[in-house]
PDB file of N, CA and C in Angstrom:
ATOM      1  N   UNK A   1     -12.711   7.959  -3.243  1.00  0.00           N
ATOM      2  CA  UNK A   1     -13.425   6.712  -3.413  1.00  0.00           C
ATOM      3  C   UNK A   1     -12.726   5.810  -4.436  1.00  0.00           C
ATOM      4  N   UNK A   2     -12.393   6.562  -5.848  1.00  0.00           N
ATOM      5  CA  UNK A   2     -11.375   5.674  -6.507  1.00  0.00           C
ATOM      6  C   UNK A   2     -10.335   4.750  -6.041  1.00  0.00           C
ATOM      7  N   UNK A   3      -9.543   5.690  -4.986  1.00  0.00           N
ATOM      8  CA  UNK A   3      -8.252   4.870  -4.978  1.00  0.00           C
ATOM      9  C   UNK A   3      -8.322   4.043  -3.751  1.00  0.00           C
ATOM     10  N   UNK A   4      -9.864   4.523  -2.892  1.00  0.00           N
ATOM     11  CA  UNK A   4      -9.944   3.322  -1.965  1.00  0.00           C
ATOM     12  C   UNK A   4     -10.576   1.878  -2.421  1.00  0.00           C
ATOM     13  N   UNK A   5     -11.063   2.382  -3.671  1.00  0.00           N
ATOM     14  CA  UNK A   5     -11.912   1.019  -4.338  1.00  0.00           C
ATOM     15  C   UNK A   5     -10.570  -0.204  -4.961  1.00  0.00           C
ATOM     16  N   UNK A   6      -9.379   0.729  -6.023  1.00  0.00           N
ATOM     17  CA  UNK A   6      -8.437  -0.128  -6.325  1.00  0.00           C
ATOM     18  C   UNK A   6      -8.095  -1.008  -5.090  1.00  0.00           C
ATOM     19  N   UNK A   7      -7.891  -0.487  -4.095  1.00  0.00           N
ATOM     20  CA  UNK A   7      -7.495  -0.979  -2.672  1.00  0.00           C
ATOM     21  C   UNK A   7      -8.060  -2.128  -2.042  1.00  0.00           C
ATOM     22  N   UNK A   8      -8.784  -1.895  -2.236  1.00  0.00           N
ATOM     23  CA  UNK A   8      -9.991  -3.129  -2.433  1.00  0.00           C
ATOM     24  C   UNK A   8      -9.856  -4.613  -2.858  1.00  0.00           C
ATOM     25  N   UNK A   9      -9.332  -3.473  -4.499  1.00  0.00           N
ATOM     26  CA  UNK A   9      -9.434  -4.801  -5.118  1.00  0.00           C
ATOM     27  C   UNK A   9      -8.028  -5.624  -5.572  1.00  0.00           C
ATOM     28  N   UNK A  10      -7.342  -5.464  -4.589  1.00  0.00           N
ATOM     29  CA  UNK A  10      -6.055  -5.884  -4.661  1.00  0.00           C
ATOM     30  C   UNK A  10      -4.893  -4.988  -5.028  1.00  0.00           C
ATOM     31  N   UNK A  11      -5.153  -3.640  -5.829  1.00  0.00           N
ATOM     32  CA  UNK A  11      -4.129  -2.825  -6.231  1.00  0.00           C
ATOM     33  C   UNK A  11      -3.841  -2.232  -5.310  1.00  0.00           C
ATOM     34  N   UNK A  12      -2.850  -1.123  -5.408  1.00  0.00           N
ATOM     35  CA  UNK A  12      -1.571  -0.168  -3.922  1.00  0.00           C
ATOM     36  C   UNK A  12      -1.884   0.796  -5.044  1.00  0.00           C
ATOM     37  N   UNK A  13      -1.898   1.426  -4.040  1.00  0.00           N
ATOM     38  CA  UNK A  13      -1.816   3.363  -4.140  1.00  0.00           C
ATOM     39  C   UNK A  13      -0.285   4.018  -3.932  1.00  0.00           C
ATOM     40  N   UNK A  14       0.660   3.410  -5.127  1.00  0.00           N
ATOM     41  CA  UNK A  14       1.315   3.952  -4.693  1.00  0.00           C
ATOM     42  C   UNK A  14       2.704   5.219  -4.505  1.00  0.00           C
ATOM     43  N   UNK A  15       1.405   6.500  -4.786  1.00  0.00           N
ATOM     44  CA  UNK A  15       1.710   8.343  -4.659  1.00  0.00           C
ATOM     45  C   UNK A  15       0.024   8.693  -4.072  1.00  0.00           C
ATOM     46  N   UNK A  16       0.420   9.482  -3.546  1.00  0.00           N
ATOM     47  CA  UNK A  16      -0.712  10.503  -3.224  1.00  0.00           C
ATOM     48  C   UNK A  16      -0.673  11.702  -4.339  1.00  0.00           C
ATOM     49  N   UNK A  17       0.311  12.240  -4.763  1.00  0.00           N
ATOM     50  CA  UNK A  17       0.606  13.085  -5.891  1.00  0.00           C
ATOM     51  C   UNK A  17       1.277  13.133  -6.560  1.00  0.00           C
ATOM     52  N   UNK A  18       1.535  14.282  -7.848  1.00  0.00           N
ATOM     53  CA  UNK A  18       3.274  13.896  -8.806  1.00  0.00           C
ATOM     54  C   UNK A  18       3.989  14.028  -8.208  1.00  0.00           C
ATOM     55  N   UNK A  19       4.375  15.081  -7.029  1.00  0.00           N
ATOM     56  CA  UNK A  19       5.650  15.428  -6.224  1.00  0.00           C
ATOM     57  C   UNK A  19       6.134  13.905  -5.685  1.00  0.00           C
ATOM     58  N   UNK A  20       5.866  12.709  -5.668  1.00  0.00           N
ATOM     59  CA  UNK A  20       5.801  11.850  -4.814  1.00  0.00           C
ATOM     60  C   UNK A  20       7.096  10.674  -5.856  1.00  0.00           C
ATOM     61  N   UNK A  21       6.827  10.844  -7.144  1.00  0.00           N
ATOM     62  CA  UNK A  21       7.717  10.157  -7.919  1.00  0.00           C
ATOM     63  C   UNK A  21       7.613  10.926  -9.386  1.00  0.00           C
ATOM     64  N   UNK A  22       8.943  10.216 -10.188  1.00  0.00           N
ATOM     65  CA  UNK A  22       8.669  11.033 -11.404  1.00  0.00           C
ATOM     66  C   UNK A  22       7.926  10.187 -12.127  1.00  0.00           C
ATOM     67  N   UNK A  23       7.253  10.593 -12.886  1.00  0.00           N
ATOM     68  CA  UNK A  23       5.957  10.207 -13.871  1.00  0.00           C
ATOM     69  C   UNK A  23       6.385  10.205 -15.230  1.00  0.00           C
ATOM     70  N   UNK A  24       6.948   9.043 -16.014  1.00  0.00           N
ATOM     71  CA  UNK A  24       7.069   9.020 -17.173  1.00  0.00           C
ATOM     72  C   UNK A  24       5.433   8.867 -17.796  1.00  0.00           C
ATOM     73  N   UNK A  25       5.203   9.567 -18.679  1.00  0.00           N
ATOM     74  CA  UNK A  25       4.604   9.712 -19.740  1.00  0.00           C
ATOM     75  C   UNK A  25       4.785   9.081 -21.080  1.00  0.00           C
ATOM     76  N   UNK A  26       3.756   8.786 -22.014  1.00  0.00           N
ATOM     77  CA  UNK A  26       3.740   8.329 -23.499  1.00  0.00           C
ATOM     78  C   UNK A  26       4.809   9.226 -24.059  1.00  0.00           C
ATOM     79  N   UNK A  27       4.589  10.770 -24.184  1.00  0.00           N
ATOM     80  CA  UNK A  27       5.483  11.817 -24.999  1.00  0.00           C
ATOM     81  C   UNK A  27       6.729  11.408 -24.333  1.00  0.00           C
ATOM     82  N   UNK A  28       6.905  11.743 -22.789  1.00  0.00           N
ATOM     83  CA  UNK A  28       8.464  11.854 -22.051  1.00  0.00           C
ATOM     84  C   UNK A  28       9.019  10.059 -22.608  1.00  0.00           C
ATOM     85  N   UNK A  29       8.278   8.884 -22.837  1.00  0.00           N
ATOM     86  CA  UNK A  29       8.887   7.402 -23.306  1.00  0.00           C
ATOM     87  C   UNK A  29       9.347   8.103 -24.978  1.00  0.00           C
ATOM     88  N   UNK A  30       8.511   8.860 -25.836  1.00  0.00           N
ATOM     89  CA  UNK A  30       9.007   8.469 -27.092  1.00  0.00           C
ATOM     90  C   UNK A  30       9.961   9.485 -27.110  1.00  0.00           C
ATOM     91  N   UNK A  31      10.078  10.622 -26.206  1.00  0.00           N
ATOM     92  CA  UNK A  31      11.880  11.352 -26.594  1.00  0.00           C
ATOM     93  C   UNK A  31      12.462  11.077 -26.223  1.00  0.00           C
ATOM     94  N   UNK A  32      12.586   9.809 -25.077  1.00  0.00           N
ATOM     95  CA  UNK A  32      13.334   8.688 -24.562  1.00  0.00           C
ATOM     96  C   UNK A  32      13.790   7.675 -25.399  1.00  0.00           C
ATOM     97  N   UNK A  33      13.118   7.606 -26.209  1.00  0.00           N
ATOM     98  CA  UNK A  33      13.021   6.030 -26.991  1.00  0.00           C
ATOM     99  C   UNK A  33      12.631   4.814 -26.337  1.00  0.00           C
ATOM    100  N   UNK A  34      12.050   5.136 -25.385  1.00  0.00           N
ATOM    101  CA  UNK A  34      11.113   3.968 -24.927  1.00  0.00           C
ATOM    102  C   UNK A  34      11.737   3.854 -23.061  1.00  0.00           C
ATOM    103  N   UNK A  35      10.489   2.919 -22.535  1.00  0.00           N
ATOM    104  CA  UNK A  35      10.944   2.679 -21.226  1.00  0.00           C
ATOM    105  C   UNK A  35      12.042   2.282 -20.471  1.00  0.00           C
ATOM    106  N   UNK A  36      12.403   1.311 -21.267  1.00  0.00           N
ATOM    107  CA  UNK A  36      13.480   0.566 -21.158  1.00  0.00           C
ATOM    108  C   UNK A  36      14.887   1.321 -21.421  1.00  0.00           C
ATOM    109  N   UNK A  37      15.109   2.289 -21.718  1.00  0.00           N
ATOM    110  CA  UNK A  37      16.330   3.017 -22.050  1.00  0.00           C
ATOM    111  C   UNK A  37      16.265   4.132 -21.356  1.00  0.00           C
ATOM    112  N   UNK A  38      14.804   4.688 -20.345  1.00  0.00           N
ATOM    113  CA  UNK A  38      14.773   5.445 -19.273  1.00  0.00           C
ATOM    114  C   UNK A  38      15.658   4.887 -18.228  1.00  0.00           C
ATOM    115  N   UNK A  39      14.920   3.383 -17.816  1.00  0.00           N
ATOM    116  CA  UNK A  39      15.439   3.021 -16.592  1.00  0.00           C
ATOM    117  C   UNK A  39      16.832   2.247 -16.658  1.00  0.00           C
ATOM    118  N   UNK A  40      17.120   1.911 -17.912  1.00  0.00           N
ATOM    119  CA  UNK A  40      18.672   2.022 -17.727  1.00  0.00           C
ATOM    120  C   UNK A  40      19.921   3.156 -17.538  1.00  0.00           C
ATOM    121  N   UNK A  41      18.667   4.281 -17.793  1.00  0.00           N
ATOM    122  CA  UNK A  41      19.932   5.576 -17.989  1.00  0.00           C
ATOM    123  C   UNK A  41      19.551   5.689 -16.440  1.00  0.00           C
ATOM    124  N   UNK A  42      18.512   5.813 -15.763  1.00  0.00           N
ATOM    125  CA  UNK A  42      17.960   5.778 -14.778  1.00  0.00           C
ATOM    126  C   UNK A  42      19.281   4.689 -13.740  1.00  0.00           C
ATOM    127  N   UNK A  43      19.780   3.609 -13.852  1.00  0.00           N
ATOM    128  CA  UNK A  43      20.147   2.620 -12.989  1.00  0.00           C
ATOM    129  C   UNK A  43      21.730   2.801 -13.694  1.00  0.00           C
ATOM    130  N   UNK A  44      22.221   3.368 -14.430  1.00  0.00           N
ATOM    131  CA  UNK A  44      23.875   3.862 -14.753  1.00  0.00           C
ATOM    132  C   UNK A  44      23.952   5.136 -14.021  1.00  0.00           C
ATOM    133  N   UNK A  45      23.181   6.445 -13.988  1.00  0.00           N
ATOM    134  CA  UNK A  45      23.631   7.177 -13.350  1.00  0.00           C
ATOM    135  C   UNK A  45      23.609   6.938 -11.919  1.00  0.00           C
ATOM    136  N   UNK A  46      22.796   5.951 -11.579  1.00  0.00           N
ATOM    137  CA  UNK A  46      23.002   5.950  -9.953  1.00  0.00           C
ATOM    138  C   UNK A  46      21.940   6.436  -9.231  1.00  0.00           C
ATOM    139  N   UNK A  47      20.841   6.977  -9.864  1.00  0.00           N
ATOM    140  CA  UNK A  47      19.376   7.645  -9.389  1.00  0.00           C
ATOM    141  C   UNK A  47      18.987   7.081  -8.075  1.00  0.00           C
ATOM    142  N   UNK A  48      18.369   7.598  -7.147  1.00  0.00           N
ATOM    143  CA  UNK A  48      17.586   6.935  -6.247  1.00  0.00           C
ATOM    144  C   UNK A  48      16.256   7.350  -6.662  1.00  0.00           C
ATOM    145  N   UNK A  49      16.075   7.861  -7.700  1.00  0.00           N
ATOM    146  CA  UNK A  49      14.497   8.401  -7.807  1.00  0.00           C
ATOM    147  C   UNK A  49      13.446   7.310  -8.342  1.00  0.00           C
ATOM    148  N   UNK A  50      12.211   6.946  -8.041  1.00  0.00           N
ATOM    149  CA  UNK A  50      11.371   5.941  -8.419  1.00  0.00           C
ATOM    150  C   UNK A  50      10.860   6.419  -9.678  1.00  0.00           C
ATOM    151  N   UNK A  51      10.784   5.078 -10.856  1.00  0.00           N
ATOM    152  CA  UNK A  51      10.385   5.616 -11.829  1.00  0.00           C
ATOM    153  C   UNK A  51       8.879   4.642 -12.071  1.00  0.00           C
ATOM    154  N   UNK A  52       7.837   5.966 -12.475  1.00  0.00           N
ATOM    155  CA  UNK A  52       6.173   4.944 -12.644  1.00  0.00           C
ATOM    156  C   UNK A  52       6.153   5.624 -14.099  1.00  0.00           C
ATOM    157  N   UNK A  53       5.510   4.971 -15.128  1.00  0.00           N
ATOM    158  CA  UNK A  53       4.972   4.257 -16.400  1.00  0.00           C
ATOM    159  C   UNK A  53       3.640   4.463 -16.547  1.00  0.00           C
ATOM    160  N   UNK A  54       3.232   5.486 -17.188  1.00  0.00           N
ATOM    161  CA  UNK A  54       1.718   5.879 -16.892  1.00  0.00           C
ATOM    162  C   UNK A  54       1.240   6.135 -18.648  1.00  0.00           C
ATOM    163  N   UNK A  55       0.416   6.184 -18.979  1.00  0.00           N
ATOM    164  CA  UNK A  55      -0.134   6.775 -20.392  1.00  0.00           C
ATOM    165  C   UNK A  55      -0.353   5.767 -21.448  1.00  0.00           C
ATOM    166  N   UNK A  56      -1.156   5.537 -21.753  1.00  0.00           N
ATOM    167  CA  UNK A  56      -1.900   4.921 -22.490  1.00  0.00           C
ATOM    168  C   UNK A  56      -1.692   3.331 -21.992  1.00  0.00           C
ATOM    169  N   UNK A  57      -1.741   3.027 -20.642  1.00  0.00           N
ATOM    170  CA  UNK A  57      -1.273   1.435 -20.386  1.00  0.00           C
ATOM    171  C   UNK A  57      -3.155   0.795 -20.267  1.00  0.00           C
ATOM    172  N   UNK A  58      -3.097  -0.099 -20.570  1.00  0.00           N
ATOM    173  CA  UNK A  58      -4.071  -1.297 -20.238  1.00  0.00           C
ATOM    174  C   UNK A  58      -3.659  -2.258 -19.366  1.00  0.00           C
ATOM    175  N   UNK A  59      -4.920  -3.135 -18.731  1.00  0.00           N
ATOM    176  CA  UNK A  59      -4.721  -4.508 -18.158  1.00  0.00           C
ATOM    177  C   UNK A  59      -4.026  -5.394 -18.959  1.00  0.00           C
ATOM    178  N   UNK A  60      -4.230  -5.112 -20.185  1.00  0.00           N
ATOM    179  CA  UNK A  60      -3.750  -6.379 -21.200  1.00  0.00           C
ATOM    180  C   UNK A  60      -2.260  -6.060 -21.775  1.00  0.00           C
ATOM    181  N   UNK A  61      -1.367  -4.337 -21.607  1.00  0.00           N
ATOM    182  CA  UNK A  61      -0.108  -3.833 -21.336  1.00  0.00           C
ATOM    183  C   UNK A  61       0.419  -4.019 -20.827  1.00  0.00           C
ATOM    184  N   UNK A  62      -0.149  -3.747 -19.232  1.00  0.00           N
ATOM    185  CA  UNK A  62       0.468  -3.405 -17.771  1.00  0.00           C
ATOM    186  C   UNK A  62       1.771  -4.527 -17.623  1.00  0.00           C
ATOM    187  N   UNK A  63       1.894  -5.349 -17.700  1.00  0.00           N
ATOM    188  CA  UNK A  63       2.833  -6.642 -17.270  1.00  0.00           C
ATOM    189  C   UNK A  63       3.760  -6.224 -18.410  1.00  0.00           C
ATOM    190  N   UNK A  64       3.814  -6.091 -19.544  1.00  0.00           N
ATOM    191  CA  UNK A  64       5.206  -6.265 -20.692  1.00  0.00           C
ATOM    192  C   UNK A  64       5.725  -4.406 -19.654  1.00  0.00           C
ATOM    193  N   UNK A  65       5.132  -3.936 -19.587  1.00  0.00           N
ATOM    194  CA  UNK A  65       5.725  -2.230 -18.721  1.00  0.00           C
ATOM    195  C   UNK A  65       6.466  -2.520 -17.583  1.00  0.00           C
ATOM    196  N   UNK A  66       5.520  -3.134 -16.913  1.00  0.00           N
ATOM    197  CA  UNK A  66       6.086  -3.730 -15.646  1.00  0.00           C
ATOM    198  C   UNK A  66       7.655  -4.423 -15.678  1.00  0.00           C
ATOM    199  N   UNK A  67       7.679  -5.562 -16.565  1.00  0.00           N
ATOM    200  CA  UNK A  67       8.994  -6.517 -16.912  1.00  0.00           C
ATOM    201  C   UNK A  67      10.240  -5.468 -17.167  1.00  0.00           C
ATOM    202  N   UNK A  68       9.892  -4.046 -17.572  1.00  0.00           N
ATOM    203  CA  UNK A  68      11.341  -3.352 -17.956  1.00  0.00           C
ATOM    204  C   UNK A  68      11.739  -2.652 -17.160  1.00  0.00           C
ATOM    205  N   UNK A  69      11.405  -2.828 -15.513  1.00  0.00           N
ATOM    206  CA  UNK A  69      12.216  -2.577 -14.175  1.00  0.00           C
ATOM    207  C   UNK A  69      11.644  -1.080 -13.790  1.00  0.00           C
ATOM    208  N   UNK A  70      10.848  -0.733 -14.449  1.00  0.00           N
ATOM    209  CA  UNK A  70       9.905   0.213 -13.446  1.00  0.00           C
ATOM    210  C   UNK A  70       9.537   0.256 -12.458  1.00  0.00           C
ATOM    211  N   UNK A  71       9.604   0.884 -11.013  1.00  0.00           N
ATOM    212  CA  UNK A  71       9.293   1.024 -10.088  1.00  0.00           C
ATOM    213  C   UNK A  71       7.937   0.953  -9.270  1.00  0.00           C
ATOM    214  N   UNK A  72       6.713   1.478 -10.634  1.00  0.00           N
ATOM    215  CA  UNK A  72       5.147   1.273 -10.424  1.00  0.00           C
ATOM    216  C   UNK A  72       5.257   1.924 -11.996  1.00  0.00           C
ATOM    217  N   UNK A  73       3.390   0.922 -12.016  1.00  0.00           N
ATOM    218  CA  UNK A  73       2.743   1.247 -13.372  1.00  0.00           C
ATOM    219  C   UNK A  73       1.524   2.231 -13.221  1.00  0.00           C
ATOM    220  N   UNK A  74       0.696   2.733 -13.351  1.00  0.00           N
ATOM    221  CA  UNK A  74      -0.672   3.040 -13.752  1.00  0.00           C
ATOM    222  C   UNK A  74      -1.390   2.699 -14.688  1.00  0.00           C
ATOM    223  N   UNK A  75      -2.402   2.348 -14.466  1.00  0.00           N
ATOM    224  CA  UNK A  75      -3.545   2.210 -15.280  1.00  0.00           C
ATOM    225  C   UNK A  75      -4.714   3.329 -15.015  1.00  0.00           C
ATOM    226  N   UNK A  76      -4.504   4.263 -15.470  1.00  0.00           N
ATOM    227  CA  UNK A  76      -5.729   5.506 -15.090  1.00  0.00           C
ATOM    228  C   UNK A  76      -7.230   4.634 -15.633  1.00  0.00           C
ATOM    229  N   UNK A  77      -7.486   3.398 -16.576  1.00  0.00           N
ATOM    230  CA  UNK A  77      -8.842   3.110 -16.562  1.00  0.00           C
ATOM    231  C   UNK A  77      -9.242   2.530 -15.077  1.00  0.00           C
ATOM    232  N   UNK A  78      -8.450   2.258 -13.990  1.00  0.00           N
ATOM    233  CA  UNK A  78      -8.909   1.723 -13.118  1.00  0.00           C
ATOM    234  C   UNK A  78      -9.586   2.480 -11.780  1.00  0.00           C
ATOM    235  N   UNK A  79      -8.913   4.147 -12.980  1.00  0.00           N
ATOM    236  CA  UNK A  79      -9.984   5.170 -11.389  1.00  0.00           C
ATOM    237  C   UNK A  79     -10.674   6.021 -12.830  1.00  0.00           C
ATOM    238  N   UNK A  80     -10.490   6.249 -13.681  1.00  0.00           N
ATOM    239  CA  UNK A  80     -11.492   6.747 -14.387  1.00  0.00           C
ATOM    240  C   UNK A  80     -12.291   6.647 -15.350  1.00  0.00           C
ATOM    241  N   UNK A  81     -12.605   5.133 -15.789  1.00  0.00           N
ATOM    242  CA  UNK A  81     -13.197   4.455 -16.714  1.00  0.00           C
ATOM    243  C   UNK A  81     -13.856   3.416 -16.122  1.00  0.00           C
ATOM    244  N   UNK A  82     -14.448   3.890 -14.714  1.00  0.00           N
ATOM    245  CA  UNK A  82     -15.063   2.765 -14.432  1.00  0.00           C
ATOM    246  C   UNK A  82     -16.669   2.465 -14.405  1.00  0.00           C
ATOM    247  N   UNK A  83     -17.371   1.406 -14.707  1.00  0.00           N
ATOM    248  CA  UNK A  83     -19.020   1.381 -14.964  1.00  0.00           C
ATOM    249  C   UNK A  83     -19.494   2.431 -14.178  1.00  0.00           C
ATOM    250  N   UNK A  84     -20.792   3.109 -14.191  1.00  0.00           N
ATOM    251  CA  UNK A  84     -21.231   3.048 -13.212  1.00  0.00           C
ATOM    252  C   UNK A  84     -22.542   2.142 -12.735  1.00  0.00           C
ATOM    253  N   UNK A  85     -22.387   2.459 -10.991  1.00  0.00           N
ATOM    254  CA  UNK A  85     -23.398   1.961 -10.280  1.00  0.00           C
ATOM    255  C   UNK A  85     -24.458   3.014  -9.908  1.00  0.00           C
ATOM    256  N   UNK A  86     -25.563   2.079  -9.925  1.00  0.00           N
ATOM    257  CA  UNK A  86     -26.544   3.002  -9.914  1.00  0.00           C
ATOM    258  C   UNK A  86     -27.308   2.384  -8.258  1.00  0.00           C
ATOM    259  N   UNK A  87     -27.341   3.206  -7.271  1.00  0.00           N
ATOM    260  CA  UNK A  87     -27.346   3.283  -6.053  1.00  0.00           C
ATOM    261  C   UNK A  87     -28.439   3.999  -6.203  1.00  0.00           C
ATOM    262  N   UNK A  88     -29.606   3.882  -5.629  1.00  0.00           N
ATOM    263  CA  UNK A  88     -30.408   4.825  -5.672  1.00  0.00           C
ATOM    264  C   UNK A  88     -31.352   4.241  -3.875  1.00  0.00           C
ATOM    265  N   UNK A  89     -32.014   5.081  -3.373  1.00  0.00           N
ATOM    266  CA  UNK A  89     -33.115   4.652  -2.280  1.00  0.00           C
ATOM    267  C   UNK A  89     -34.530   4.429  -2.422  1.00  0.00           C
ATOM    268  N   UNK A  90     -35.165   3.253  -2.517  1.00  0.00           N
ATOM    269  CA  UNK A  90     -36.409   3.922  -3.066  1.00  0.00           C
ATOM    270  C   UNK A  90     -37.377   3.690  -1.587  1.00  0.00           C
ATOM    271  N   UNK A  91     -38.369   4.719  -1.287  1.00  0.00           N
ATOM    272  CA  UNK A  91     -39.174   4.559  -0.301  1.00  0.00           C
ATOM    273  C   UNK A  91     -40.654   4.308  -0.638  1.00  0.00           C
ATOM    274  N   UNK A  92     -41.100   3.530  -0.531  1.00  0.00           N
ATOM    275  CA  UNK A  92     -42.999   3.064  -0.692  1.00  0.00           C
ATOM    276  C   UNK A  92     -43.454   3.343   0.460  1.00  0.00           C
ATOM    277  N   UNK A  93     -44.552   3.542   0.699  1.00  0.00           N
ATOM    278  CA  UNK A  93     -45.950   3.835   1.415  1.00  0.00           C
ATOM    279  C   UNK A  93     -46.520   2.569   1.494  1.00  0.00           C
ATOM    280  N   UNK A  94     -46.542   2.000   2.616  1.00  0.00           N
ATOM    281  CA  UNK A  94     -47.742   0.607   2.704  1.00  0.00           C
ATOM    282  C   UNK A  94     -49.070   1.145   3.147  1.00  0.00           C
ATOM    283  N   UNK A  95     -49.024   2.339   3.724  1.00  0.00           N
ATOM    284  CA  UNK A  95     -50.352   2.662   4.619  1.00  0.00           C
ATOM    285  C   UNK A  95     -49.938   3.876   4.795  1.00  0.00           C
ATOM    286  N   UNK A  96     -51.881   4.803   4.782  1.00  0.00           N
ATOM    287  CA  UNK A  96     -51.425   6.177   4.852  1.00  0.00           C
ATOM    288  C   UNK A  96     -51.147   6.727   6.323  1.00  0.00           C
ATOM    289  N   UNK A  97     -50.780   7.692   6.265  1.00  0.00           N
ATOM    290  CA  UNK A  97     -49.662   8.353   7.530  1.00  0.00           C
ATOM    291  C   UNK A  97     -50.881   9.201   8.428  1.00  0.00           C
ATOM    292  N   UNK A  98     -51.386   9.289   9.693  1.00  0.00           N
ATOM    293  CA  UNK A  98     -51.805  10.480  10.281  1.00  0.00           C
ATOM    294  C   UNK A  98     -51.192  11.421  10.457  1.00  0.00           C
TER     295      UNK A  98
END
């Protein structure tokens, strides 16, 4: 339901799992020294592998991540920090039943 809702709302789904791309991380960026010196070591060796930007990003992040040639971002608040809705059924009685 999450990732059909992003879908929805304009965002792409795009892995079904980790096997699908490699997943930089907050820890795997800071023994990197940051994003930007991934995907250049990433685009000198010649990689064909897609690189996504995940861990601790926000709406108000996402774009400066994006600008340093990453392949896809994540925002995990957008499948697991979301309100909830409260859906409920309610049934009344107008008249009693034989």
């Amino acid at each position: 339901m999450d990732k059909y809702a992003v879908s929805c709302g304009g965002g792409t789904n795009h892995r079904l799992d980790l096997a699908a791309m490699v997943l930089l991380k907050e820890n795997h960026l800071a023994a990197a020294r940051g994003v930007a010196t991934v995907v250049e070591r990433r685009n000198t060796s010649g990689s064909t592998s897609q690189l996504e930007a995940s861990g601790t990003l926000t709406l108000d992040t996402v774009a400066d991540v994006a600008a340093t040639g990453v392949d896809a971002v994540s925002v995990g608040a957008l499948t697991h920090s979301p309100a909830a809705l409260d859906i409920s059924l309610l049934v009344t009685r107008d008249h009693e039943l034989n």
